[in-house]
Protein backbone atom coordinates (compact mmCIF):
# COMPACT_ATOMS: atom_id res chain seq x y z
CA UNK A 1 97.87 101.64 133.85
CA UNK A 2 94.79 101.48 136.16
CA UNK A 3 92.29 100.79 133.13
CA UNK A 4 91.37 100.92 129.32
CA UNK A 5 90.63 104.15 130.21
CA UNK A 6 94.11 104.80 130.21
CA UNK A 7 94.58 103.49 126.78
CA UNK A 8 95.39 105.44 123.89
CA UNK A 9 92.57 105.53 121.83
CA UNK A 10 93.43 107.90 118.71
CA UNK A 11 94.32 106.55 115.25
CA UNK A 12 97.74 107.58 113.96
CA UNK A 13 97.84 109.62 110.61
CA UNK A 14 99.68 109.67 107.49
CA UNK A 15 101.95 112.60 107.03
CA UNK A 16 103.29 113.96 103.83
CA UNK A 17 106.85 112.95 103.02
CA UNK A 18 109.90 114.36 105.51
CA UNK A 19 113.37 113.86 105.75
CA UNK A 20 113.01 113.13 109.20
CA UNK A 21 111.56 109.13 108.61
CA UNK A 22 113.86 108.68 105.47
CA UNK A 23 116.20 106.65 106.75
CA UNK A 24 113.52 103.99 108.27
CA UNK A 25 111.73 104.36 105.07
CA UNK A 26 114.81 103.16 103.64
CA UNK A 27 115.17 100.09 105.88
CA UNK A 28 111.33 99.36 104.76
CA UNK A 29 111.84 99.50 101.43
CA UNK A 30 114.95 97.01 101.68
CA UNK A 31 112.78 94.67 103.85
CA UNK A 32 110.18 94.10 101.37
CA UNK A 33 112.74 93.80 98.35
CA UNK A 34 114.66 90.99 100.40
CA UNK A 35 111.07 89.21 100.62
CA UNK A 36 110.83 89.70 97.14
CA UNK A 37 108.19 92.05 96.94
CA UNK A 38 108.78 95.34 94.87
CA UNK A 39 109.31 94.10 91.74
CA UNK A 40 107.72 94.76 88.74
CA UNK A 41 105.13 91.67 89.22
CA UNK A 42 104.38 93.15 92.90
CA UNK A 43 101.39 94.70 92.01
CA UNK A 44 100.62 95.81 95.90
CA UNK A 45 100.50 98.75 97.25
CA UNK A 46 104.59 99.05 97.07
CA UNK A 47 104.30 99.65 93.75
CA UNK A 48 101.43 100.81 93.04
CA UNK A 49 103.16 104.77 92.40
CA UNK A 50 105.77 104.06 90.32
């Protein structure tokens, strides 16, 4: 890279549901259960569509 210039600048966005990130969606979702979050005192955004 020569410059910030050459930086990407745009914001990534939220796409609907897709079978194509399920399995690292998975992997997420087991993360934050081994850290304890997800449970039914979690009251982030994890669970926050129940």
């Amino acid at each position: 890279m020569s410059g910030a210039s050459d930086l990407l600048t745009t914001m990534p966005a939220l796409i609907p549901p897709t079978e194509r990130v399920r399995t690292s969606f998975l992997a997420a979702m087991a993360e934050f259960r081994a850290e304890g979050r997800g449970d039914r005192q979690d009251h982030s955004m994890v669970t926050a569509h129940r």
